[in-house]
Protein backbone atom coordinates (compact mmCIF):
# COMPACT_ATOMS: atom_id res chain seq x y z
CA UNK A 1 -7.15 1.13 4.77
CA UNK A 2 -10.21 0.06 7.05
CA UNK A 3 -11.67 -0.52 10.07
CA UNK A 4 -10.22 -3.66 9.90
CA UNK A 5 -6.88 -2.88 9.97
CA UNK A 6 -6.58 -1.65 13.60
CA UNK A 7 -3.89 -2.71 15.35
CA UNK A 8 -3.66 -2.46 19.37
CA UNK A 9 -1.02 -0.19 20.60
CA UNK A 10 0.01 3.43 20.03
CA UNK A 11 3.02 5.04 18.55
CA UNK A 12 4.73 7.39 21.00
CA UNK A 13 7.36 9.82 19.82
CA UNK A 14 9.04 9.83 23.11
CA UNK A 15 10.67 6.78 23.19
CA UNK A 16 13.44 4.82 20.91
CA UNK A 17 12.94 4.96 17.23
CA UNK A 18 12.28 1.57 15.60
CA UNK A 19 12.53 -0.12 19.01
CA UNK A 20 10.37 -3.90 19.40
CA UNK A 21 6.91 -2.36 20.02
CA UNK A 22 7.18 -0.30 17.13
CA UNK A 23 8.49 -2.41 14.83
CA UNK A 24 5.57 -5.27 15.58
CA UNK A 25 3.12 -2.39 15.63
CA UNK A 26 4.07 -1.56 11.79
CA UNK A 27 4.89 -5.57 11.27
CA UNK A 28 1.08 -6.66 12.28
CA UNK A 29 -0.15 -3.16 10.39
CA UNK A 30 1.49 -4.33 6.97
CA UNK A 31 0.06 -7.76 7.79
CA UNK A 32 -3.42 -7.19 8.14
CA UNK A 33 -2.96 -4.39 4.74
CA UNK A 34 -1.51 -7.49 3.03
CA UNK A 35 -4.84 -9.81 4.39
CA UNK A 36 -7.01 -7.38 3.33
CA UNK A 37 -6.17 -6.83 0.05
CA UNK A 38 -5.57 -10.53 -0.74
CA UNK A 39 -9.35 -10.74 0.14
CA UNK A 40 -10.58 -7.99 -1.74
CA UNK A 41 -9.23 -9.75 -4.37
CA UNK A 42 -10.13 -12.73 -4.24
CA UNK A 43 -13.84 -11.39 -3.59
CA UNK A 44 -13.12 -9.69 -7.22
CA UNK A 45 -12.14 -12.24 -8.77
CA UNK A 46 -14.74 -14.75 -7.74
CA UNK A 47 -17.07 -11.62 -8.76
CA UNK A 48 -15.51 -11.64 -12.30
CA UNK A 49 -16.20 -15.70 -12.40
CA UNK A 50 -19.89 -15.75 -11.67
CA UNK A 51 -20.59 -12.62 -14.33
CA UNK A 52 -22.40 -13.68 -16.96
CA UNK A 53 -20.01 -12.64 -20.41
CA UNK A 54 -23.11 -14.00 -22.42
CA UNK A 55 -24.60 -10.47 -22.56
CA UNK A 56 -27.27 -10.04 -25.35
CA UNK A 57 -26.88 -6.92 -25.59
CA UNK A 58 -24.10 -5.16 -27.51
CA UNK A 59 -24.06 -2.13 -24.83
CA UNK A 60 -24.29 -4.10 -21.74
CA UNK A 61 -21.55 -6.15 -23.11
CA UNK A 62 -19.28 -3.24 -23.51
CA UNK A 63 -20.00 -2.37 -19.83
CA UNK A 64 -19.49 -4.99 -18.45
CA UNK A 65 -15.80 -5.41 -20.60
CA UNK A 66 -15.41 -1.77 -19.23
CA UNK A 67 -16.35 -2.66 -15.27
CA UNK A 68 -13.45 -6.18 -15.87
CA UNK A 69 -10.81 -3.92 -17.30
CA UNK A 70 -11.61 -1.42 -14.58
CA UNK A 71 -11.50 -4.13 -11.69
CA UNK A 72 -8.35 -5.83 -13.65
CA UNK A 73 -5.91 -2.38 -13.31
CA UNK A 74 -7.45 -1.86 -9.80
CA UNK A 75 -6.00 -5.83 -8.85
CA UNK A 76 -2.74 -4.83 -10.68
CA UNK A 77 -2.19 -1.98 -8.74
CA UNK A 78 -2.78 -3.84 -5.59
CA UNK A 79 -0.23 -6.61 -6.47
CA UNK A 80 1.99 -3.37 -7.06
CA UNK A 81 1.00 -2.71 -3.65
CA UNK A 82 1.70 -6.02 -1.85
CA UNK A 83 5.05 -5.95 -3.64
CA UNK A 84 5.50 -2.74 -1.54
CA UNK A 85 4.44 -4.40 1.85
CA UNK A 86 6.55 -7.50 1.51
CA UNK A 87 9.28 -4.73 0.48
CA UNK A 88 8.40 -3.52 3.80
CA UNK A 89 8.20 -6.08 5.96
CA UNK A 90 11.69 -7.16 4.81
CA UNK A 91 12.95 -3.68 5.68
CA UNK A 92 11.54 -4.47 9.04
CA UNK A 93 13.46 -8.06 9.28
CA UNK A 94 16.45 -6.42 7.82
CA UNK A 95 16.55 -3.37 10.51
CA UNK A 96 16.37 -0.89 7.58
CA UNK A 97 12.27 -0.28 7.75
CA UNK A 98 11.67 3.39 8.92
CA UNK A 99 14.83 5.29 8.11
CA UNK A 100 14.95 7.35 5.00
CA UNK A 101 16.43 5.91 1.53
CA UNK A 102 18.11 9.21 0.38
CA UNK A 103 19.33 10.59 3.70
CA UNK A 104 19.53 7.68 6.22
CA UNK A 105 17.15 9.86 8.78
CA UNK A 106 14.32 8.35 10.65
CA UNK A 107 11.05 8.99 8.87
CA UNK A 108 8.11 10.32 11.46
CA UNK A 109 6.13 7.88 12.75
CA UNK A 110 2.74 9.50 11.90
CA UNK A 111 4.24 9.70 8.44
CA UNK A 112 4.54 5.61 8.70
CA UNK A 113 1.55 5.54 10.44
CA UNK A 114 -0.42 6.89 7.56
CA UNK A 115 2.12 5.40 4.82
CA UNK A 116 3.70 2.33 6.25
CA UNK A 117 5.13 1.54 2.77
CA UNK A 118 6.67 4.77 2.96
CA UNK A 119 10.79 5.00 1.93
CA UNK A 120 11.03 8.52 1.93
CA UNK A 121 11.27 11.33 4.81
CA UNK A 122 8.48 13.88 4.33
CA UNK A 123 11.29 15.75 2.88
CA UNK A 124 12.93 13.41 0.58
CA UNK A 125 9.41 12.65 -1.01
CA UNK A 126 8.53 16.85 -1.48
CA UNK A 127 11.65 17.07 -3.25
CA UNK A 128 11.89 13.99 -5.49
CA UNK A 129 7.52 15.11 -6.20
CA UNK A 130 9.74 18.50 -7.16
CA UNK A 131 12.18 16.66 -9.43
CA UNK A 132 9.77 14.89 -11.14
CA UNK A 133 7.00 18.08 -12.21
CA UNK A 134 10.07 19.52 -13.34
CA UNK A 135 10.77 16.65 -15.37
CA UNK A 136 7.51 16.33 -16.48
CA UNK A 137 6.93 20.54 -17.16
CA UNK A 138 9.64 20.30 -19.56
C-alpha cells in the first residue's frame, strides 16, 4: 500500500479490541486501499486504450501482447483483492471484522495493520500455510 493510504490515528493494544476508533481506523484504511486500486486501474486501463496495437513489427507486437496480458492478470488479481476489502468492510458492519475464522480469537492488531484483509490469527494462517505444503509435497 502507499503513502497515500495513511490514515490519522494509532492502534493501541491497551484498550478494547474492535472498539469505535479501531474499527473506523481499519474502515477508512480499507477505503482508501479500495480508492487506490480502483485508480490504478483505471490509469491501466486508459494506458491499454491509447497503446497503439498497430505495431509493425512482429517482435514489438508480441511485447506489447506480453506487457497487456501482464497488466490484465495484475487487474484480475486486484478485483480478487477488492472482493477481499468489501469482504472486509462487511465484517466490520457485521461486528465479525478482526476475530479469527477458525478459532473465534482476536487477531493482533499489527497483524491487521499490515493485512487488514486478514481472516486468520497469525496462528491459524502458519498452520493452514502447513496444511497446504503438505498437500502440495505429496
Amino acid at each position: 500500500m502507499s503513502e497515500t493510504l495513511q490514515v490519522e490515528g494509532e492502534l493501541r493494544e491497551d484498550e478494547p479490541f474492535m472498539n469505535d476508533r479501531q474499527r473506523e481506523y481499519f474502515r477508512k484504511k480499507l477505503l482508501a486501499w479500495k480508492v487506490e486500486i480502483l485508480r490504478e486501474s483505471r490509469e491501466t486501463l486508459d494506458a491499454l486504450a491509447s497503446e497503439n496495437p498497430n505495431l509493425a513489427d512482429a517482435a514489438d507486437r508480441a511485447s506489447s501482447e506480453t506487457d497487456r496480458a501482464i497488466e490484465l492478470r495484475a487487474r484480475d488479481r486486484q478485483r480478487k483483492l477488492i472482493a477481499k476489502i468489501d469482504a472486509a468492510l462487511e465484517r466490520i458492519d457485521e461486528g465479525t471484522y478482526g476475530y479469527c475464522e477458525e478459532t473465534g480469537e482476536p487477531i493482533s492488531l499489527r497483524r491487521l495493520d499490515a493485512r487488514p484483509i486478514a481472516t486468520l490469527s497469525l496462528e491459524a494462517q502458519e498452520r493452514h500455510e502447513r496444511r497446504e505444503k503438505v498437500y502440495r509435497d505429496e
